[in-house]
Protein backbone atom coordinates (compact mmCIF):
# COMPACT_ATOMS: atom_id res chain seq x y z
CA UNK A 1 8.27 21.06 0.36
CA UNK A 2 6.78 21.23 3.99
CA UNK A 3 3.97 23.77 2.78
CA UNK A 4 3.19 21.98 -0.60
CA UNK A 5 2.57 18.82 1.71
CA UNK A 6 0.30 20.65 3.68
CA UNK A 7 -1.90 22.08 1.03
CA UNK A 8 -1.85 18.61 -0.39
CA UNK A 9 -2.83 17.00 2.89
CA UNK A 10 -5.59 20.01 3.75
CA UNK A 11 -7.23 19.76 0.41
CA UNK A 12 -7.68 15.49 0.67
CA UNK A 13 -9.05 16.02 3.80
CA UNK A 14 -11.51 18.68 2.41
CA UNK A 15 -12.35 15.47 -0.17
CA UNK A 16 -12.49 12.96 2.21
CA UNK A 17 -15.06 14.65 4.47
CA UNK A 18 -18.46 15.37 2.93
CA UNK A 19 -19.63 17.79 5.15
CA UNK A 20 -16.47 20.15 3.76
CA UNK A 21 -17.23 19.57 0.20
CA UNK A 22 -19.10 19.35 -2.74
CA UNK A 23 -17.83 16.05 -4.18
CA UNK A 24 -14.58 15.46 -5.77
CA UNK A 25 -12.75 13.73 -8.32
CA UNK A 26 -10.94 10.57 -7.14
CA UNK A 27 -8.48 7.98 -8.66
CA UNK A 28 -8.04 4.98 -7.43
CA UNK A 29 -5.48 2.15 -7.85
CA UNK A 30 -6.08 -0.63 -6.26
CA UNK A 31 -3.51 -3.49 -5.46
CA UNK A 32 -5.76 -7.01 -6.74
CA UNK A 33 -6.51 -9.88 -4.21
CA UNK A 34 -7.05 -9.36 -0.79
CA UNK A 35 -5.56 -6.10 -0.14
CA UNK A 36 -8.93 -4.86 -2.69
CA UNK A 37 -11.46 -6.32 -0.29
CA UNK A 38 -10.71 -3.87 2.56
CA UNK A 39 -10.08 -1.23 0.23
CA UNK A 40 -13.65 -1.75 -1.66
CA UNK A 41 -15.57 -0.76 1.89
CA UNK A 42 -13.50 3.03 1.83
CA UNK A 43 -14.03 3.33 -2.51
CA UNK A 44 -17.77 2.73 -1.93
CA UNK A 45 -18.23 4.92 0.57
CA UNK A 46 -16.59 7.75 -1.09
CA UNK A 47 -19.03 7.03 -3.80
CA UNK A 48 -21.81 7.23 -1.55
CA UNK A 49 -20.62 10.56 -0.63
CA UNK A 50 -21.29 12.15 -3.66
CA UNK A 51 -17.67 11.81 -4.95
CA UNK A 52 -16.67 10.94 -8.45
CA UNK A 53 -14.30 7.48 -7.90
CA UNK A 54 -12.84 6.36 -10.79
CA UNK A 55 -10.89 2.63 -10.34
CA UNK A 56 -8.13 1.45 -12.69
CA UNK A 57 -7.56 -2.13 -12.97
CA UNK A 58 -5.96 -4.19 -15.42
CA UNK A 59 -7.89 -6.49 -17.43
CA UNK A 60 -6.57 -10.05 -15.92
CA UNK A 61 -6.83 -9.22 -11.61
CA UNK A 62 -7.60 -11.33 -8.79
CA UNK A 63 -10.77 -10.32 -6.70
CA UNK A 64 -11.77 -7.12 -8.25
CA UNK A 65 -15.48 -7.30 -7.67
CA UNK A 66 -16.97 -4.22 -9.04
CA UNK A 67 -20.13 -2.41 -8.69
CA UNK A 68 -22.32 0.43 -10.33
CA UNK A 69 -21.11 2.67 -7.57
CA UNK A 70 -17.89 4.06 -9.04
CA UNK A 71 -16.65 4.02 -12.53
CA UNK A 72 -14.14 1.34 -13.80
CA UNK A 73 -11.46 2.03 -16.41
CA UNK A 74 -9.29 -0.95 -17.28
CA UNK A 75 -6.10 -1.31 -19.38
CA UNK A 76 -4.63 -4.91 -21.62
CA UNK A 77 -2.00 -6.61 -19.88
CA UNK A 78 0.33 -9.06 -21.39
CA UNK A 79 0.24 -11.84 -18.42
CA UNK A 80 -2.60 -14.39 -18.05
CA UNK A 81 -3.99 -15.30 -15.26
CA UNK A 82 -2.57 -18.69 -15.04
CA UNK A 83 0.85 -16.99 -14.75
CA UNK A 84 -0.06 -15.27 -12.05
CA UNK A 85 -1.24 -18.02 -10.23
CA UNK A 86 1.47 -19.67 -11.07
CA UNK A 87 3.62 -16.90 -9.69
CA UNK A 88 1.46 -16.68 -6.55
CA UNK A 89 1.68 -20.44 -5.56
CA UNK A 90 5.89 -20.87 -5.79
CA UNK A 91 5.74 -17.91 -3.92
CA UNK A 92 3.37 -19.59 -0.99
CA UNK A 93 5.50 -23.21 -1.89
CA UNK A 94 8.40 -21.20 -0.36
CA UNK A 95 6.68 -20.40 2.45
CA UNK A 96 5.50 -23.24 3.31
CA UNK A 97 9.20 -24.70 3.08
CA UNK A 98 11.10 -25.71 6.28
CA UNK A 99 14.95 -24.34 5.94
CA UNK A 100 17.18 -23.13 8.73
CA UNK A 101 18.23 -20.00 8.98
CA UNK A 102 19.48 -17.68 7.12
CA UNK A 103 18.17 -20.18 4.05
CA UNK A 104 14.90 -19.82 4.68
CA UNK A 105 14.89 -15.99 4.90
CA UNK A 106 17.05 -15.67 1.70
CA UNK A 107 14.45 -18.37 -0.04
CA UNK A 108 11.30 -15.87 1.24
CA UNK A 109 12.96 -12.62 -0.60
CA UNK A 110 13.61 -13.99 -3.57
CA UNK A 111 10.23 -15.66 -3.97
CA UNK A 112 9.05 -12.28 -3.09
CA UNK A 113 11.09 -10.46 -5.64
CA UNK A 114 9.51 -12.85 -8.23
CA UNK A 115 6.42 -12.38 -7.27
CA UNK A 116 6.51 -8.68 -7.33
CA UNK A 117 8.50 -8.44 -10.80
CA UNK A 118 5.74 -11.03 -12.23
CA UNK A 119 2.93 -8.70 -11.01
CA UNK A 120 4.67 -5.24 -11.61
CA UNK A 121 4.48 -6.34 -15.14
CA UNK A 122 0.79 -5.04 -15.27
CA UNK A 123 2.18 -1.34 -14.21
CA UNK A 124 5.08 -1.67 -17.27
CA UNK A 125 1.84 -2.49 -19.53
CA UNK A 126 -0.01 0.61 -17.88
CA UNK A 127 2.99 2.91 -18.90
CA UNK A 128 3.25 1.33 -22.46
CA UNK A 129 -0.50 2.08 -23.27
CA UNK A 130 -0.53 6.10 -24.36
CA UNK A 131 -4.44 5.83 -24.56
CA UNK A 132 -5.72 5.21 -20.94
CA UNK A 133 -2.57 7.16 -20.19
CA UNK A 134 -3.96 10.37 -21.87
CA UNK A 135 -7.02 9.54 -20.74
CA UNK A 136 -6.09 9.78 -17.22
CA UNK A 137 -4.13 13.21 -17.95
CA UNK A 138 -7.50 14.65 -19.44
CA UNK A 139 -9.65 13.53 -16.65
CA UNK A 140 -8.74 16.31 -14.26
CA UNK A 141 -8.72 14.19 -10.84
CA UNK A 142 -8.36 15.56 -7.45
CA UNK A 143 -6.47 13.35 -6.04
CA UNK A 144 -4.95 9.76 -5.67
CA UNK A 145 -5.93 6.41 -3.85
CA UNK A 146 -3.93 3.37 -3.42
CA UNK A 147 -2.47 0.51 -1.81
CA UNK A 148 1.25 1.21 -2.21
CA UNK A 149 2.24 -2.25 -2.33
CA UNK A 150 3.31 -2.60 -5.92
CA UNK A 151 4.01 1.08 -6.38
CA UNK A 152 2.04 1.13 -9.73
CA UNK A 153 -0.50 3.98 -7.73
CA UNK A 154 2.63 5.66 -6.13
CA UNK A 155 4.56 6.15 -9.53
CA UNK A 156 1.65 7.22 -11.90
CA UNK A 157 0.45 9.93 -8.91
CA UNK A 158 3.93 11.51 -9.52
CA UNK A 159 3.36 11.12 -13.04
CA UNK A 160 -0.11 13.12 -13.20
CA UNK A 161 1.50 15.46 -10.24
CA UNK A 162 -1.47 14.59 -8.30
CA UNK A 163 -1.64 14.31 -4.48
CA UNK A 164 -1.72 11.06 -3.29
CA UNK A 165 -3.71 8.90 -0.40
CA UNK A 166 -1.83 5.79 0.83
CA UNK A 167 -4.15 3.06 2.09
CA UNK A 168 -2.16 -0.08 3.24
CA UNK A 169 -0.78 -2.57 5.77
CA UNK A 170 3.08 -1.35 5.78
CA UNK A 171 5.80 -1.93 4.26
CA UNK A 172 8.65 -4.68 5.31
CA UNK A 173 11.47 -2.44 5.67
CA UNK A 174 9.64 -0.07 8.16
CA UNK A 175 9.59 2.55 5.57
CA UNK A 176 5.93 3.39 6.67
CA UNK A 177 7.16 5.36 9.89
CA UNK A 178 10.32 6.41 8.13
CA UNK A 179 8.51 8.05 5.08
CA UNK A 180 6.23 10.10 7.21
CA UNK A 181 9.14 11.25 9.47
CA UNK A 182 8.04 9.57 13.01
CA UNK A 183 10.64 8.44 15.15
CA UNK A 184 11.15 4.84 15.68
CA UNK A 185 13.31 4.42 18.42
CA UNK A 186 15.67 1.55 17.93
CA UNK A 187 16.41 0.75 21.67
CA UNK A 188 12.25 0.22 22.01
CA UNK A 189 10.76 -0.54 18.44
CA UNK A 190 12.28 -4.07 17.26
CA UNK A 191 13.01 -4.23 13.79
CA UNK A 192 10.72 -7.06 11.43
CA UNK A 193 12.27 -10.58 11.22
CA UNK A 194 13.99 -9.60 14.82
CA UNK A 195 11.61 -11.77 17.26
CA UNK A 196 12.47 -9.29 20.19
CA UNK A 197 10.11 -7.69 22.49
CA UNK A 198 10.37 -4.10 23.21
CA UNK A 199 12.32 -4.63 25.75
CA UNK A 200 15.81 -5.70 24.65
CA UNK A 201 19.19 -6.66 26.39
CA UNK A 202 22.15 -4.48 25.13
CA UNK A 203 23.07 -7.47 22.89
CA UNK A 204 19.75 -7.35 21.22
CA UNK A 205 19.46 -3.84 20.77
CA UNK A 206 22.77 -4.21 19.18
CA UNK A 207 20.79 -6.76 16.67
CA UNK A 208 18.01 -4.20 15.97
CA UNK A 209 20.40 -1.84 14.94
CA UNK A 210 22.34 -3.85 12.44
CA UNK A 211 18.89 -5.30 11.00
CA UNK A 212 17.75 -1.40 10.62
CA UNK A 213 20.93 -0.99 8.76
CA UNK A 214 20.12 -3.88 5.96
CA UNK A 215 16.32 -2.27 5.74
CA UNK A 216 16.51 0.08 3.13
CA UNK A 217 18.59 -2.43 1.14
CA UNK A 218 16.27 -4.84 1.46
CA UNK A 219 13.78 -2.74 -0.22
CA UNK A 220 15.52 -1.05 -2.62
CA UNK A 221 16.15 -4.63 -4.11
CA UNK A 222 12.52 -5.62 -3.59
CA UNK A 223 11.66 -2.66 -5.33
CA UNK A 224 14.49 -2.82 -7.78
CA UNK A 225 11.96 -3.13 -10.97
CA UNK A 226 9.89 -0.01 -9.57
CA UNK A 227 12.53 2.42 -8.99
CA UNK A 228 13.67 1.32 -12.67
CA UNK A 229 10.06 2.37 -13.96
CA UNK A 230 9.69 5.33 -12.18
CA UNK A 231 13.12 6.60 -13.09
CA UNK A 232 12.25 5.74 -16.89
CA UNK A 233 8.61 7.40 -16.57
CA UNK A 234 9.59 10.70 -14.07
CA UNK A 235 13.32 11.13 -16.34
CA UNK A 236 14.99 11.37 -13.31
CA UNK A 237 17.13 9.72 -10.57
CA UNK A 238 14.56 8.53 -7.89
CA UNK A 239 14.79 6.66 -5.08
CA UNK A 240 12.35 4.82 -2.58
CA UNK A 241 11.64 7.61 -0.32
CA UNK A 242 11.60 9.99 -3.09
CA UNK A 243 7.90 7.85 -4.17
CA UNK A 244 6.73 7.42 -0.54
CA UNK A 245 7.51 10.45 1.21
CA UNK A 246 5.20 13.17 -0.54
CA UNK A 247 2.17 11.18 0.74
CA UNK A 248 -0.49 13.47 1.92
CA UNK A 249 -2.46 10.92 4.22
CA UNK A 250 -0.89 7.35 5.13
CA UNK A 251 -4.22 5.31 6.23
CA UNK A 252 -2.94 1.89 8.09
CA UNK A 253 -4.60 -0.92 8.45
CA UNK A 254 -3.94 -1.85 11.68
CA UNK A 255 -4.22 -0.61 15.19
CA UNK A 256 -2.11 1.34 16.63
CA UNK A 257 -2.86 -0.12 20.30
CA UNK A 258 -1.57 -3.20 19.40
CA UNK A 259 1.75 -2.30 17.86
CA UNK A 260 4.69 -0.84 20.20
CA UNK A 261 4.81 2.60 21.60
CA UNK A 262 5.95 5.85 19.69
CA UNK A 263 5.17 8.85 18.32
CA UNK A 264 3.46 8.93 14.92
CA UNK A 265 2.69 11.96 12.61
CA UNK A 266 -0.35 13.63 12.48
CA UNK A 267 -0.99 12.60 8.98
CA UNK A 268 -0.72 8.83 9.91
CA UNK A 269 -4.42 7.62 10.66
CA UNK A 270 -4.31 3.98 12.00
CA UNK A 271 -8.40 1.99 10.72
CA UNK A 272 -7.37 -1.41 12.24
CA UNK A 273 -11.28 -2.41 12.17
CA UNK A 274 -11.61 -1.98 8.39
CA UNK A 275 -9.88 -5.20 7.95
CA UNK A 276 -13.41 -6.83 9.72
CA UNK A 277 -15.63 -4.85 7.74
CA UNK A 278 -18.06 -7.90 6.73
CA UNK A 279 -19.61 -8.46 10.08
CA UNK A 280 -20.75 -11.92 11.19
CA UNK A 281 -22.86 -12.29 14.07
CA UNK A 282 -22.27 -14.51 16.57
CA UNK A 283 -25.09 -16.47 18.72
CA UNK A 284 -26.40 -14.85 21.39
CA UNK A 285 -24.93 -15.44 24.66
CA UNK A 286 -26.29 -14.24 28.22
CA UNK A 287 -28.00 -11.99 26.92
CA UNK A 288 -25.29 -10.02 25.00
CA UNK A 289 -25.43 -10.46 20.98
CA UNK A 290 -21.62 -9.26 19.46
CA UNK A 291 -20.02 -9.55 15.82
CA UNK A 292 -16.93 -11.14 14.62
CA UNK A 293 -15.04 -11.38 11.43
């Protein structure tokens, strides 16, 4: 396992870096709506490259702004756009909802579970379509691309046994420093939805630990429509870290000088500044001229 990861890993980074190669063959499955935008800087760029980028979206998205620069396969969905929108604003109504506690954080999950099951629906319709499906087994790709957030990337890289490239912000359950293997020690790292600082009385480190504890439930019913799918598609038993684990690169979108101290692995690459990647300037002041986003 430890040695297929590492040829996996090696040869991405032989198609991620131009200098090392003579242009590969790339996948990419993008997550639609704002997640795309950062990942559309990174796609062209690998197109610029001299890299063959192919991007599969389905046919009703959110955002997907396309260019000449890579080719764009798309497959038929069965939800409209309205629905999605639909789906999108009960899920910010929630949010925007005052309840005490724990009301409000049972209220968030399960507008997030709809949200995701309404969405995921475009990966069920990617699995039902046998034509872009052999399509994509016939097109001899490299390697993967994607934002993990729906798992629709995650689940058909397993399926075409390709290795795969997360790009992403992180998951809610902490799973992107459990995946990868790098330690997150409880008594220093607090836990999502914990409000502590990383440094903790004994009481709260007592918290962090219980809240660890409910993590990987949490996402296993987030995800409850996924691991279904993936169990259906791979004919076999598969869990959450069995989809996330065999990623070859994990590319995060944020900074790793502003998040709390620990070790990471060396396949973890932290690209906080791709999130600013349209540059605005700002007036010049004493002299000095800088950019914002």
């Amino acid at each position: 396992m430890a040695l297929s990861l590492c040829c996996a890993w090696i040869s991405i980074l032989l198609l991620l870096l131009p200098s090392l190669s003579h242009g590969g063959k790339l996948l990419v499955v993008p997550m639609v709506g704002s997640h795309w935008l950062s990942m559309q800087e990174v796609v062209e760029k690998l197109s610029e490259r001299g890299h063959e980028v192919v991007m599969l979206v389905p046919e009703v998205s959110w955002q997907m702004e396309t260019t000449q620069a890579y080719k764009v396969v798309t497959y038929p969905v069965s939800q409209t756009l309205e629905e999605l929108d639909n789906s999108f604003h009960e899920y910010l109504a929630v949010h925007l909802t005052q309840k005490p506690f724990p009301l409000n954080a049972l209220a968030m999950y399960n507008a997030s579970v709809h949200v995701f099951n309404s969405f995921f629906g475009q990966c069920k319709d990617l699995f039902r379509n046998q034509e872009t499906l052999r399509f994509l087994n016939q097109s001899g790709f490299d390697a993967l691309l994607t934002d993990p957030a729906f798992m629709c990337g995650t689940i058909l890289a397993h399926h075409l046994s390709l290795p795969f490239v997360f790009f992403m912000r992180g998951f809610p359950c902490d799973l992107h420093f459990a995946a990868p293997q790098s330690p997150s020690p409880l008594s220093y790292v607090p836990r999502l939805f914990s409000f502590n600082s990383d440094r903790m009385t004994f009481f709260q480190r007592v918290e962090n630990t219980l809240i660890s504890l409910l993590e990987l439930d949490y996402c296993n019913g987030f995800y409850g429509e996924a691991l279904k799918l993936s169990s259906e598609v791979l004919q076999r038993d598969v869990s959450l870290m069995d989809l996330v684990n065999s990623a070859a690169i994990w590319i995060l979108r944020f900074d790793f000088v502003f998040e709390y101290v620990r070790p990471v692995m060396p396949n973890m690459v932290f690209v906080g500044g791709i999130n600013c990647a349209k540059k605005k300037p700002l007036p010049k002041v004493k002299g000095f001229n800088h950019d914002y986003c």
